[in-house]
C-alpha atoms as a PDB file:
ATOM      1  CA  UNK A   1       0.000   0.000   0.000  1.00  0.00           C
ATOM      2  CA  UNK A   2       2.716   2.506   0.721  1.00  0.00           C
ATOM      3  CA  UNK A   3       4.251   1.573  -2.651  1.00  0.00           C
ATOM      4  CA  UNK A   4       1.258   2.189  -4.352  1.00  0.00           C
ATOM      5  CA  UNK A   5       0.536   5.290  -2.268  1.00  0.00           C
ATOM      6  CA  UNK A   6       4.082   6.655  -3.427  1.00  0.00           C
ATOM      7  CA  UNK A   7       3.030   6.732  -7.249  1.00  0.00           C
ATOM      8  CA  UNK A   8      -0.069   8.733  -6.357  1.00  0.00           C
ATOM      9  CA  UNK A   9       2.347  10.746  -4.614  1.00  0.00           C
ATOM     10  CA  UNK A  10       4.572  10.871  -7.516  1.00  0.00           C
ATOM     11  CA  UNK A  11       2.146  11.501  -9.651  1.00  0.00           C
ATOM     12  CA  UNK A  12       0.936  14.952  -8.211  1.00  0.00           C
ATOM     13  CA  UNK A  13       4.338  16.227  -7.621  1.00  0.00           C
ATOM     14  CA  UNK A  14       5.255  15.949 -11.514  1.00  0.00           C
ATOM     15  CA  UNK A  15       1.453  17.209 -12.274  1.00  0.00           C
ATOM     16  CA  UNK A  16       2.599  20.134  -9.693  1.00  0.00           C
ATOM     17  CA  UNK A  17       6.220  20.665 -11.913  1.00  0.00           C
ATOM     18  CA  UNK A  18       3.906  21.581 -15.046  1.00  0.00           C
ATOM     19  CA  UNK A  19       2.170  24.596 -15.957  1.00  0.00           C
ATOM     20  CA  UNK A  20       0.294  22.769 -18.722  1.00  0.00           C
ATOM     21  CA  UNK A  21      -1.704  19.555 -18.685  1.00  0.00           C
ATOM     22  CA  UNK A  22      -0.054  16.521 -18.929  1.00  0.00           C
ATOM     23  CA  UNK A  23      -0.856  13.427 -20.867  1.00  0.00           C
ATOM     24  CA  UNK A  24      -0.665   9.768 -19.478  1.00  0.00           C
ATOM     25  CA  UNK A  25       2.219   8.590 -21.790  1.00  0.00           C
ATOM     26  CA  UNK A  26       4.542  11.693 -20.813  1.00  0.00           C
ATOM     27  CA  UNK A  27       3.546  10.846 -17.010  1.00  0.00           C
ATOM     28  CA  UNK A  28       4.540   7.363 -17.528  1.00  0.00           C
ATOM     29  CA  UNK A  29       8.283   8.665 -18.808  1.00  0.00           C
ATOM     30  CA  UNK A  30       8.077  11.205 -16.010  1.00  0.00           C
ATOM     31  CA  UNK A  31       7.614   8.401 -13.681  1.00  0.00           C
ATOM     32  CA  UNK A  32      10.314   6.096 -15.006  1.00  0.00           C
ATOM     33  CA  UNK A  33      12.827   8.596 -14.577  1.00  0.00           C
ATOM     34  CA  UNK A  34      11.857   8.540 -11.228  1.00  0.00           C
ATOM     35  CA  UNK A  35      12.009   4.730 -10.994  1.00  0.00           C
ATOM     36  CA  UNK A  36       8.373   3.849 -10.887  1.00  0.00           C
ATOM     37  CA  UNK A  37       7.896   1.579 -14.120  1.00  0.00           C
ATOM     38  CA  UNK A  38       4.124   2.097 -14.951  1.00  0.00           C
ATOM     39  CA  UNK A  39       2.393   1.656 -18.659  1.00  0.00           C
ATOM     40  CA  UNK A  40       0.143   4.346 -19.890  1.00  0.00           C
ATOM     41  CA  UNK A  41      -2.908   2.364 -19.161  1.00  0.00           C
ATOM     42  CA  UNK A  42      -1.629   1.926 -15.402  1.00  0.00           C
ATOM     43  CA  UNK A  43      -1.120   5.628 -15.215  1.00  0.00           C
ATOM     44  CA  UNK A  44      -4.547   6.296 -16.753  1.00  0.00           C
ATOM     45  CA  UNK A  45      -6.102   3.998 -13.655  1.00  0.00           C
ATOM     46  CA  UNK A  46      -4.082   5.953 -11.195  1.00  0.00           C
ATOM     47  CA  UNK A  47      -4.978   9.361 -12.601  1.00  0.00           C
ATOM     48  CA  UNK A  48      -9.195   8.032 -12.599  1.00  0.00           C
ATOM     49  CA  UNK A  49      -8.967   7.354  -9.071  1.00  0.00           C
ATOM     50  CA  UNK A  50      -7.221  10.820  -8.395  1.00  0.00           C
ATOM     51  CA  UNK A  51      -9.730  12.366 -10.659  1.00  0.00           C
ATOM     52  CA  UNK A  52     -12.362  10.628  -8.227  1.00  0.00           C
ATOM     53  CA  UNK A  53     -10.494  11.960  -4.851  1.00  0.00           C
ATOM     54  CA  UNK A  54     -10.583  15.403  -6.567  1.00  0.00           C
ATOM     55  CA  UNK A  55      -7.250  15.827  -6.724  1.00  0.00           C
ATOM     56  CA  UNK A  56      -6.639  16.453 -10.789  1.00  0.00           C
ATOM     57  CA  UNK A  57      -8.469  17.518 -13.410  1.00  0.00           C
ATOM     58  CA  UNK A  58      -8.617  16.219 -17.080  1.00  0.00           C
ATOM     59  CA  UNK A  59      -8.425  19.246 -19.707  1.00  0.00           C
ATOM     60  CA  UNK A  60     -10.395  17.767 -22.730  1.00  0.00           C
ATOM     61  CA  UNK A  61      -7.847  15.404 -24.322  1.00  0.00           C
ATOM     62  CA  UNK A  62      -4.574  17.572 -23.838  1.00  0.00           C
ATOM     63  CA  UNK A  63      -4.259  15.590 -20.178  1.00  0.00           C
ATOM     64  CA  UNK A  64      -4.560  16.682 -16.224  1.00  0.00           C
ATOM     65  CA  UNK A  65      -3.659  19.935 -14.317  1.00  0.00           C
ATOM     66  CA  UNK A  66      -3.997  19.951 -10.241  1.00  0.00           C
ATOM     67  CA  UNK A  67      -6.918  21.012  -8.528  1.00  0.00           C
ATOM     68  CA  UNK A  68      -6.303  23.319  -5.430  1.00  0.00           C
ATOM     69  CA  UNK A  69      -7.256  19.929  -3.447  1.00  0.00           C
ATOM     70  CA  UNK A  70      -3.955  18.214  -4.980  1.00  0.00           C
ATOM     71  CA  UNK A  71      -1.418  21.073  -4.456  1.00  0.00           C
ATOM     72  CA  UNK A  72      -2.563  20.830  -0.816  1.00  0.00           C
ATOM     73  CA  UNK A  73      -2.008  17.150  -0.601  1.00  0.00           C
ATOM     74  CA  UNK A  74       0.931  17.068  -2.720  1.00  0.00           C
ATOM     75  CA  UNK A  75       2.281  18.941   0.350  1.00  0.00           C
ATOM     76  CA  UNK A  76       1.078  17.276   2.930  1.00  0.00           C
ATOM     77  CA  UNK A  77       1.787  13.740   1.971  1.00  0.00           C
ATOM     78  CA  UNK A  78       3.962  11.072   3.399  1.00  0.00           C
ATOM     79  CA  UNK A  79       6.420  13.234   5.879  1.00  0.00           C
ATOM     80  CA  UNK A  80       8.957  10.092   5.723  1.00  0.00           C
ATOM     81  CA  UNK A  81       9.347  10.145   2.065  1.00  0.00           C
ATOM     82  CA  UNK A  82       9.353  13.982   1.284  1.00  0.00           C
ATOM     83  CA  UNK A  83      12.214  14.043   3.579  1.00  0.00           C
ATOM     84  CA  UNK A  84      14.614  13.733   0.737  1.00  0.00           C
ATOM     85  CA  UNK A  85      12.239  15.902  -2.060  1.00  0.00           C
ATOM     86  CA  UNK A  86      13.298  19.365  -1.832  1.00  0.00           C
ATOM     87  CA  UNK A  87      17.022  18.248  -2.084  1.00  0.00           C
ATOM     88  CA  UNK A  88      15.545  15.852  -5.411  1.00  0.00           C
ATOM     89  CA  UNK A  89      13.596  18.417  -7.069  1.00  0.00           C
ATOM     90  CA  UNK A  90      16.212  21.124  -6.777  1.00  0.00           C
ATOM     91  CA  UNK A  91      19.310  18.140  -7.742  1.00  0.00           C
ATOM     92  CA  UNK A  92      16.789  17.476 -11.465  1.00  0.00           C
ATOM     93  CA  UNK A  93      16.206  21.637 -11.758  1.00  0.00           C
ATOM     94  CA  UNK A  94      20.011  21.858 -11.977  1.00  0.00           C
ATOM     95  CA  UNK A  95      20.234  19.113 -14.302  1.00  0.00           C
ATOM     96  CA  UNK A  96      17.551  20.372 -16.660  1.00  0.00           C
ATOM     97  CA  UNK A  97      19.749  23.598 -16.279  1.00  0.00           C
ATOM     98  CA  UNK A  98      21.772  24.219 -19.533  1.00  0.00           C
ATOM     99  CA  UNK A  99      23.194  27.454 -19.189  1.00  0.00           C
ATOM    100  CA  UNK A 100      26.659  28.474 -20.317  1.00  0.00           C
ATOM    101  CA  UNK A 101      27.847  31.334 -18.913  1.00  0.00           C
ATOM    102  CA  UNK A 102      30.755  31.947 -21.517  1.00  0.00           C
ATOM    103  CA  UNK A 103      27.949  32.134 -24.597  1.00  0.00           C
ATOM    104  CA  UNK A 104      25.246  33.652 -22.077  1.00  0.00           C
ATOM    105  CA  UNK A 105      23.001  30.967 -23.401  1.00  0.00           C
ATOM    106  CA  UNK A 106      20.767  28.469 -22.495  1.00  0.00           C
ATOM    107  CA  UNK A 107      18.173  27.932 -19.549  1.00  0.00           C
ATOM    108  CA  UNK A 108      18.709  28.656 -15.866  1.00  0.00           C
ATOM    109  CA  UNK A 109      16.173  27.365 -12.620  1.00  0.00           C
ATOM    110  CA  UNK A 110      13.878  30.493 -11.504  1.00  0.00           C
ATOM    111  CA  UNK A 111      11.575  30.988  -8.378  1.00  0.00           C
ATOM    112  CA  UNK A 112       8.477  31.830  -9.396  1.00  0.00           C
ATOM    113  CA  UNK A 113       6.818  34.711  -6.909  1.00  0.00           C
ATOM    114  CA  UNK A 114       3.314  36.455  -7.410  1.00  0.00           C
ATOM    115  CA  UNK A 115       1.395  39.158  -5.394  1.00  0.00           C
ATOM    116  CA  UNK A 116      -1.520  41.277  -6.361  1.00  0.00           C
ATOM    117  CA  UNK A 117      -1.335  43.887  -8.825  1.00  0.00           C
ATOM    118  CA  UNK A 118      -1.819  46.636  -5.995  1.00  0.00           C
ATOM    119  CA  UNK A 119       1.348  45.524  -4.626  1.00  0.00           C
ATOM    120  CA  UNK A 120       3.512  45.410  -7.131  1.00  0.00           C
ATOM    121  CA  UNK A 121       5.521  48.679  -6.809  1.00  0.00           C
ATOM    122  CA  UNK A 122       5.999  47.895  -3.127  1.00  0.00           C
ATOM    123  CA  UNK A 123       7.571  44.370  -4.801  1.00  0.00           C
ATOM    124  CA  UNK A 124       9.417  46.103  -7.092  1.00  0.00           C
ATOM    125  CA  UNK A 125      10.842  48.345  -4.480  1.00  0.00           C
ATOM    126  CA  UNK A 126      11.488  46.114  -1.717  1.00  0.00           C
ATOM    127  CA  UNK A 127      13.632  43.461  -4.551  1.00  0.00           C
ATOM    128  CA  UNK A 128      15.517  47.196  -6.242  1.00  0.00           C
ATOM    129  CA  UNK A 129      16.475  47.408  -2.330  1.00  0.00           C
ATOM    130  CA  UNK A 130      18.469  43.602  -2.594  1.00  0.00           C
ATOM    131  CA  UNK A 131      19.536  44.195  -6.181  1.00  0.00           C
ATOM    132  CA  UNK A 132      21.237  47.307  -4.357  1.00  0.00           C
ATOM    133  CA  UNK A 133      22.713  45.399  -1.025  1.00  0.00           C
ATOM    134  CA  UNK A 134      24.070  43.213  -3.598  1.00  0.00           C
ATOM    135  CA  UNK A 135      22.743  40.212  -1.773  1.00  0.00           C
ATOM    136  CA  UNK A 136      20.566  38.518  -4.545  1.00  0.00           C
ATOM    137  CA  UNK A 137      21.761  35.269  -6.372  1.00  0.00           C
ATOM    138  CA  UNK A 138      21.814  37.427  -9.307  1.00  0.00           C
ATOM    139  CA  UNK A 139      21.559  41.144 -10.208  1.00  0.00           C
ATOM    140  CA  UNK A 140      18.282  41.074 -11.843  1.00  0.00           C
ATOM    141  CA  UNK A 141      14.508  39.647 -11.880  1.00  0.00           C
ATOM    142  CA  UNK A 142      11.771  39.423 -14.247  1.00  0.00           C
ATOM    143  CA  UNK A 143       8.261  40.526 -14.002  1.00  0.00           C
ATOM    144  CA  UNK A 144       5.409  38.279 -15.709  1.00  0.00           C
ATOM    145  CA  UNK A 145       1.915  38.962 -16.901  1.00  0.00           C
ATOM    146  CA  UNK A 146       0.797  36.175 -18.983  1.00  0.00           C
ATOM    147  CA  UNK A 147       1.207  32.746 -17.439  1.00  0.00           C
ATOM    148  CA  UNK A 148      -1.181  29.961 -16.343  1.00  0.00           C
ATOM    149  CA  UNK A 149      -0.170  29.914 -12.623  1.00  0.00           C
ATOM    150  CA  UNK A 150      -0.735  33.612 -12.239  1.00  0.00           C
ATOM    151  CA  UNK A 151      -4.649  34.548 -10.918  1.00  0.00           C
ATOM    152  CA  UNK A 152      -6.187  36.863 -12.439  1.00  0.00           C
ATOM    153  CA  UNK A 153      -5.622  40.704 -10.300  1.00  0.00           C
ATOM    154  CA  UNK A 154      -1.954  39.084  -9.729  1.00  0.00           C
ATOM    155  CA  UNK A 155       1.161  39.687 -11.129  1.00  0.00           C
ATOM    156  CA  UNK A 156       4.232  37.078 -11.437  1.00  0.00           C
ATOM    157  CA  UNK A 157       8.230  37.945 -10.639  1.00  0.00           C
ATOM    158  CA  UNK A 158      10.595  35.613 -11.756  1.00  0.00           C
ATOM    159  CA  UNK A 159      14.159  35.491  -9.678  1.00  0.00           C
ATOM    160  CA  UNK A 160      17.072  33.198 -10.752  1.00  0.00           C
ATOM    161  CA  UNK A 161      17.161  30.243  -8.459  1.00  0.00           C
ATOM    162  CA  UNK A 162      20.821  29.496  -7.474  1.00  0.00           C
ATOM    163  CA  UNK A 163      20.436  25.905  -8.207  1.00  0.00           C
ATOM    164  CA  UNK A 164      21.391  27.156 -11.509  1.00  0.00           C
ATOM    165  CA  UNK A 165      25.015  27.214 -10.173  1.00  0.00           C
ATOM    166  CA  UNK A 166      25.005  23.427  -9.838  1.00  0.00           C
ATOM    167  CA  UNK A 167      23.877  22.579 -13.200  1.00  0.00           C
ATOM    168  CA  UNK A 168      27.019  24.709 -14.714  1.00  0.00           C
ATOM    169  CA  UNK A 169      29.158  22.901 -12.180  1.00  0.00           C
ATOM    170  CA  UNK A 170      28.439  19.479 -13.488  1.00  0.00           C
ATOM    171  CA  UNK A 171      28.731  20.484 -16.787  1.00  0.00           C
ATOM    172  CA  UNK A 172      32.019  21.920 -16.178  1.00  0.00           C
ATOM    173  CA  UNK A 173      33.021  18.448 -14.820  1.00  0.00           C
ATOM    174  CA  UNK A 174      33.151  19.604 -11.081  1.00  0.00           C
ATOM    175  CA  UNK A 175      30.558  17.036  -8.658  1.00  0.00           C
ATOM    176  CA  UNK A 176      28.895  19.490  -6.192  1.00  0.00           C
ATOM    177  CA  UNK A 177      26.678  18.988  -3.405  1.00  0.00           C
ATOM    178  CA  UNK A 178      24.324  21.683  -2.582  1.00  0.00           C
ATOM    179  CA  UNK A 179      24.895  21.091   1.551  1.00  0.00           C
ATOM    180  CA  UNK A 180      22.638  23.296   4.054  1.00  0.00           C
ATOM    181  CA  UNK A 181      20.795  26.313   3.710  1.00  0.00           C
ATOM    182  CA  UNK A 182      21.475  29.154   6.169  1.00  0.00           C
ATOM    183  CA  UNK A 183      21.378  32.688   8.318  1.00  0.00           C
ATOM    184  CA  UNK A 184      24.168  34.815   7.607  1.00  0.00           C
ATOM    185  CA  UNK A 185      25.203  37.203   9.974  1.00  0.00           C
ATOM    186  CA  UNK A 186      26.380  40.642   8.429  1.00  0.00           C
ATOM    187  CA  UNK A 187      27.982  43.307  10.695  1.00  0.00           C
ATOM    188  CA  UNK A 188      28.820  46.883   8.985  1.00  0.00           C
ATOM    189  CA  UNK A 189      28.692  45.037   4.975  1.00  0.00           C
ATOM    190  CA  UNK A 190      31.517  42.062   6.256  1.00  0.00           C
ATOM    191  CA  UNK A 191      29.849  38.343   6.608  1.00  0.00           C
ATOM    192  CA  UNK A 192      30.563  37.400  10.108  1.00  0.00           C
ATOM    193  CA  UNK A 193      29.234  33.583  10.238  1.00  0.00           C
ATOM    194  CA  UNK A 194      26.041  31.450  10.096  1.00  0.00           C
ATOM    195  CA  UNK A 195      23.534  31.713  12.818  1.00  0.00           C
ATOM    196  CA  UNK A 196      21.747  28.837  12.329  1.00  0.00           C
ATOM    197  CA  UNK A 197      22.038  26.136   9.255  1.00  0.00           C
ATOM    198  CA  UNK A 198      19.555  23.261   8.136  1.00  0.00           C
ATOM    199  CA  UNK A 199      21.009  20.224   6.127  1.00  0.00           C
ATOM    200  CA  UNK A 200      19.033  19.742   2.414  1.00  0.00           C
ATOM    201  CA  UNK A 201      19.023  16.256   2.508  1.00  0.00           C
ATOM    202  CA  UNK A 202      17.343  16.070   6.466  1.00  0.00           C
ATOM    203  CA  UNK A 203      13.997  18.340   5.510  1.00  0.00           C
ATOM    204  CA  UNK A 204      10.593  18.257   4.431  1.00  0.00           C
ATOM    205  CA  UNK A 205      10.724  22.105   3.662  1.00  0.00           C
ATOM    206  CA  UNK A 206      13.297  24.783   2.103  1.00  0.00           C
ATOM    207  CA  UNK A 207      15.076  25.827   4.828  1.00  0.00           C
ATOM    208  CA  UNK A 208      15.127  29.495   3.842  1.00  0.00           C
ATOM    209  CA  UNK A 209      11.802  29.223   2.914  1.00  0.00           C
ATOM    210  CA  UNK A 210      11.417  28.104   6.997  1.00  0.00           C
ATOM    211  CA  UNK A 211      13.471  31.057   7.760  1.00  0.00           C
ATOM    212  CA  UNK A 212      11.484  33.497   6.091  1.00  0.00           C
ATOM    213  CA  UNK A 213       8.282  32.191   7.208  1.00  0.00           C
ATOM    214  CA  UNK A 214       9.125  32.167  10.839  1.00  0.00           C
ATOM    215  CA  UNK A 215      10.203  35.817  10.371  1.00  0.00           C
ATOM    216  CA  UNK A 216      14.230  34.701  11.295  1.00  0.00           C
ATOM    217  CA  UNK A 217      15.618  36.998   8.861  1.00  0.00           C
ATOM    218  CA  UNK A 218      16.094  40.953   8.940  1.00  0.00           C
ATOM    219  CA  UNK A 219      17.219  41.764   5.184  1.00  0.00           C
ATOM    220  CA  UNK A 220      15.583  45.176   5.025  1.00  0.00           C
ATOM    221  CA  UNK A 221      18.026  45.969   7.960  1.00  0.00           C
ATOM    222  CA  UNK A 222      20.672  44.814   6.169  1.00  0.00           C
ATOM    223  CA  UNK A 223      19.874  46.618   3.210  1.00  0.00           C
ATOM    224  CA  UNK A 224      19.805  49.856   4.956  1.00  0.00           C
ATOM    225  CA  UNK A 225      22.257  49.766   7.379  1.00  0.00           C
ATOM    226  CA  UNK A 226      24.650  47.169   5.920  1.00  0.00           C
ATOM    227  CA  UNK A 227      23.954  45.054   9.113  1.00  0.00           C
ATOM    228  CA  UNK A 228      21.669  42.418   9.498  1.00  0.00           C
ATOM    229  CA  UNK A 229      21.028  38.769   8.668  1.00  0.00           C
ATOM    230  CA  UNK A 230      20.292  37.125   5.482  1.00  0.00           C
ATOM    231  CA  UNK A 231      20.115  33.678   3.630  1.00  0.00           C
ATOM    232  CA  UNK A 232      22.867  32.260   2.404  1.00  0.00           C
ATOM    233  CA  UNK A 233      23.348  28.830   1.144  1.00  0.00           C
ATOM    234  CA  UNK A 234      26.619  26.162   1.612  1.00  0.00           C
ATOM    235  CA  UNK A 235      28.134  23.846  -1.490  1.00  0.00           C
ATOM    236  CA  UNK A 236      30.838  21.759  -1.081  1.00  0.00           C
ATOM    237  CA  UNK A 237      33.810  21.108  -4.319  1.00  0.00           C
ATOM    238  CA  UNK A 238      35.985  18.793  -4.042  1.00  0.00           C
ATOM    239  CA  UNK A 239      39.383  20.912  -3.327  1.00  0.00           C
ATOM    240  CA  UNK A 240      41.275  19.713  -6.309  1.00  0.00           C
ATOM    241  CA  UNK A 241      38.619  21.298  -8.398  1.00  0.00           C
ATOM    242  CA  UNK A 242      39.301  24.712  -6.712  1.00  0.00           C
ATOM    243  CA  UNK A 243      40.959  26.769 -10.044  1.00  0.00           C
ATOM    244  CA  UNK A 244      37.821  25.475 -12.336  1.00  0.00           C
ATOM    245  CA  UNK A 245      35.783  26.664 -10.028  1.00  0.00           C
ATOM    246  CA  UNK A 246      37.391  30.404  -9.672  1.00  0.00           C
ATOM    247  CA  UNK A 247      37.195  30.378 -13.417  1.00  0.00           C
ATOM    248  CA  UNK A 248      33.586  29.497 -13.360  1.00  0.00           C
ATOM    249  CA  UNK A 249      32.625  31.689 -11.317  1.00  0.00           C
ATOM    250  CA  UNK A 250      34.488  34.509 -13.173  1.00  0.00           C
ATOM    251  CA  UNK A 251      32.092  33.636 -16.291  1.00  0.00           C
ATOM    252  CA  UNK A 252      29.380  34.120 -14.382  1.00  0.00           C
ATOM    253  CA  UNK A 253      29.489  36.954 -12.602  1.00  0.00           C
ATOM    254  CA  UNK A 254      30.485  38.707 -15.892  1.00  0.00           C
ATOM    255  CA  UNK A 255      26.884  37.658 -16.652  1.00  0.00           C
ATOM    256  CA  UNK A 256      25.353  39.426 -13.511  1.00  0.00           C
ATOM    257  CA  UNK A 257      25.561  35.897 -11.076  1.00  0.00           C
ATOM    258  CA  UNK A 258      26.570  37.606  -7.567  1.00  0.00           C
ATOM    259  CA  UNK A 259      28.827  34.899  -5.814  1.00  0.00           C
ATOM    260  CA  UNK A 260      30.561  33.808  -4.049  1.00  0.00           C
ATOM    261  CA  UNK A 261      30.061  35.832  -0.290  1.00  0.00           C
ATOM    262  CA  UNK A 262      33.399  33.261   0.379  1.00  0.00           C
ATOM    263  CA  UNK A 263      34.745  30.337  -0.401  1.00  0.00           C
ATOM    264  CA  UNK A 264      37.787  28.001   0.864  1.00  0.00           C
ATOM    265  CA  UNK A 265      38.190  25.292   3.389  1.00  0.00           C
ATOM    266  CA  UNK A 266      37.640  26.840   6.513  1.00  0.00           C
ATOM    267  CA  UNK A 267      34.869  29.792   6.502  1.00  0.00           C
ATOM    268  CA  UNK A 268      32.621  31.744   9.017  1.00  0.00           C
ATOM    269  CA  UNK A 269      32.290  29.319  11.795  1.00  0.00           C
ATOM    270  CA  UNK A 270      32.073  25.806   9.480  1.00  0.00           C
ATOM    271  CA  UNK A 271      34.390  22.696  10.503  1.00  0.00           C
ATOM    272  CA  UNK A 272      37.812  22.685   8.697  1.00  0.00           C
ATOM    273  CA  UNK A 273      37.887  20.580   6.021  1.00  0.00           C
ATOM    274  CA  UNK A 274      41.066  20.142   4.102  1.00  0.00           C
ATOM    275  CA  UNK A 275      39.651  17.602   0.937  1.00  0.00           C
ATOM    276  CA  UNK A 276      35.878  19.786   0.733  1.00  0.00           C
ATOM    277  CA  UNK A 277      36.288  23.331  -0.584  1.00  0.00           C
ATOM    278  CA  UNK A 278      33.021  25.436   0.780  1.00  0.00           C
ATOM    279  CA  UNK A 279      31.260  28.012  -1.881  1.00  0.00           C
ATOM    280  CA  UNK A 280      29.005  30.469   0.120  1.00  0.00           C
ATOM    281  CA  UNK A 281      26.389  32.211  -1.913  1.00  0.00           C
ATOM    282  CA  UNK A 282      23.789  34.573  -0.791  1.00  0.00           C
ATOM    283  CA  UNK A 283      20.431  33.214  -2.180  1.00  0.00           C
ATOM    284  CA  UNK A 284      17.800  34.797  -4.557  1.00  0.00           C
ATOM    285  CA  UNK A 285      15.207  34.221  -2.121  1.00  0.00           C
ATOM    286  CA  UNK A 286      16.373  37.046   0.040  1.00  0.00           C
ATOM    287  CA  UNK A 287      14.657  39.585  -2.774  1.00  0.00           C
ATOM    288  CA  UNK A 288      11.445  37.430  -1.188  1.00  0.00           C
ATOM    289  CA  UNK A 289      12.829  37.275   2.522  1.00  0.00           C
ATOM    290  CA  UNK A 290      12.862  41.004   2.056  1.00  0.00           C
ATOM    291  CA  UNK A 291       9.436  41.819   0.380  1.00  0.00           C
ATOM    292  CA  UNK A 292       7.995  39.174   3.561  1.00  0.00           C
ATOM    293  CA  UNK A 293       9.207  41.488   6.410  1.00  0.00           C
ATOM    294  CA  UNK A 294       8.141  44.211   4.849  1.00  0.00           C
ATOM    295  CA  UNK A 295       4.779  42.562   5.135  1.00  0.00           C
ATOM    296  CA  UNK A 296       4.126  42.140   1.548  1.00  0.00           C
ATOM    297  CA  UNK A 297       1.316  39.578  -0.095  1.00  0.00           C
ATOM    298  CA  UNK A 298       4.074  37.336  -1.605  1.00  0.00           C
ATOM    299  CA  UNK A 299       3.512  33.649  -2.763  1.00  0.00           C
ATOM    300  CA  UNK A 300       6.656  31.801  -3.753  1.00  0.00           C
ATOM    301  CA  UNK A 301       7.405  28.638  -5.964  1.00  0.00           C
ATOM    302  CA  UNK A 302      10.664  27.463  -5.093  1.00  0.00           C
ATOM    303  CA  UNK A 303      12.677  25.820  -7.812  1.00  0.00           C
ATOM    304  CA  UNK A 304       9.388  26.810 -10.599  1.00  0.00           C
ATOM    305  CA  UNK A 305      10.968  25.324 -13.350  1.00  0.00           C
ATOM    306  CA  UNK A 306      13.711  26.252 -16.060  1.00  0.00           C
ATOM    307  CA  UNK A 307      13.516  29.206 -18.467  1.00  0.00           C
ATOM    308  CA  UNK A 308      16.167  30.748 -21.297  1.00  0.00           C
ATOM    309  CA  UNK A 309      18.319  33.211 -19.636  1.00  0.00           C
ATOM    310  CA  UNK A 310      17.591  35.608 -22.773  1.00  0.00           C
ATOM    311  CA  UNK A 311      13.801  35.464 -21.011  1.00  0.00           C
ATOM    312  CA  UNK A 312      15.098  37.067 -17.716  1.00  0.00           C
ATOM    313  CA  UNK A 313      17.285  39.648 -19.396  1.00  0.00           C
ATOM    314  CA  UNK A 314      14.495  41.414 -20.948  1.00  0.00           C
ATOM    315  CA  UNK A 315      13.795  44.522 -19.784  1.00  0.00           C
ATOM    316  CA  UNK A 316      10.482  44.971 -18.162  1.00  0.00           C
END
């Protein structure tokens, strides 16, 4: 039963992944790649009885979208086996991520944020004040009118996930492991060391998105003042790949990527590790974290889905 509650599961989290309605024979690859082996007519039974529960809907013949019931329970479902999701979805985002940063070319991982239309110059102003501070992922976001996911009255913001990192990493040859998630401590604009840090691989939840909820960040301060704490993130290189990694992240920042905050064996208050070279990077969720404290309407995607770089550089 838990088996066969795991590919209902399954099923609503890739449903959740799409903006568009998906068809039983692309669930069926969906799910392979996620090891459940199911034909389409075995996905079609699964997908009747979650069209009975009233947790999807069929769109005419183009396939299913979720209903508002199945984004609930795709969230609340089986706390044991969600344990290792968030670190999952964000490890295939960076995969799907083909971005080069010496052609400034191909498709990056984006957070997907929206908030009413009455509220958007308050967004705008409270993510201008990161893109100031300097402590967004990247220099820039992206506002969006005209997708599926965004109500009608709303407006959509689009902010480069930092998962995007990884995916050029692997493709440069270099294995890295996307570690914990954490508050920063900035005193008078120097990083000073981690407050508190949650492991990827041991949550049911984004830990910065668990930071920002429980209102354990104060990025407008630092934004003002210079002082303050914000969200940062750890990944761990292997050492001997330290000199591909300067050079990557050379490439990137020459295409507006803001990182590293540090990076070397021992830094802030982390362990010493002489074989694991530590990349800190402040995260694009802090243009969120800061828009939150400021009491804003925001709703946040985490990890959205992949989009051409080109696509963010546009000018609004």
């Amino acid at each position: 039963m838990m088996r066969t509650e795991r590919k209902y599961i399954e099923i609503l989290r890739i449903l959740k992944e799409h903006r568009e309605p998906v068809g039983a024979k692309r669930l069926s690859e969906l799910m392979a790649e996620r090891g459940f082996i199911l034909s389409d007519r075995a996905v079609q039974y699964y997908l009747s009885y979650l069209d009975t529960m009233g947790f999807t809907e069929k769109i005419g013949n183009q396939g299913r979208l979720l209903t508002p019931a199945g984004w609930q329970e795709t969230d609340n479902a089986l706390v044991d086996d969600r344990i290792g999701f968030v670190i999952s979805k964000l490890e295939r985002l960076a995969y799907r991520s083909t971005f080069d940063p010496a052609t400034g070319t191909g498709d990056v991982a984006y957070n997907l944020s929206i908030v009413p239309e009455d509220s958007l110059d308050r967004t705008r102003a409270a993510f201008d004040e990161v893109k100031k501070a300097g402590c967004g992922f990247f220099s820039s976001y992206r506002i969006v009118e005209h997708d599926i996911r965004i109500p009608k009255g709303s407006v959509g913001i689009i902010t480069i996930c930092s998962i995007s990192m990884d995916g050029v990493f692997q493709r440069d040859g270099v294995p890295v492991k996307m570690a914990y998630g954490g508050r920063l401590e900035i005193a008078g604009g120097v990083p000073k060391r981690f407050v508190d840090l949650i492991g990827y691989r041991g949550t049911t939840i984004d830990p910065l998105e668990l930071f920002i909820s429980s209102g354990l960040t104060s990025i407008n301060s630092y934004c003002k003042t210079r002082s303050g704490i914000a969200l940062a993130n750890v990944r761990e290189v292997p050492s001997s790949a330290q000199q591909q990694v300067k050079v990557t992240i050379k490439k990137m920042k020459q295409c507006g990527f803001i990182f590293p905050v540090i990076l070397g064996n021992q830094v802030f208050n982390l362990p010493h590790n002489p074989y694991r070279l530590s990349i800190i990077a402040f995260s694009g969720l802090n243009f969120i974290g800061n828009a939150v404290e400021q009491k804003i309407d925001i709703k946040t995607e985490i990890g959205a889905g992949t989009i051409q770089f080109a696509k963010v550089m546009e000018t609004n």
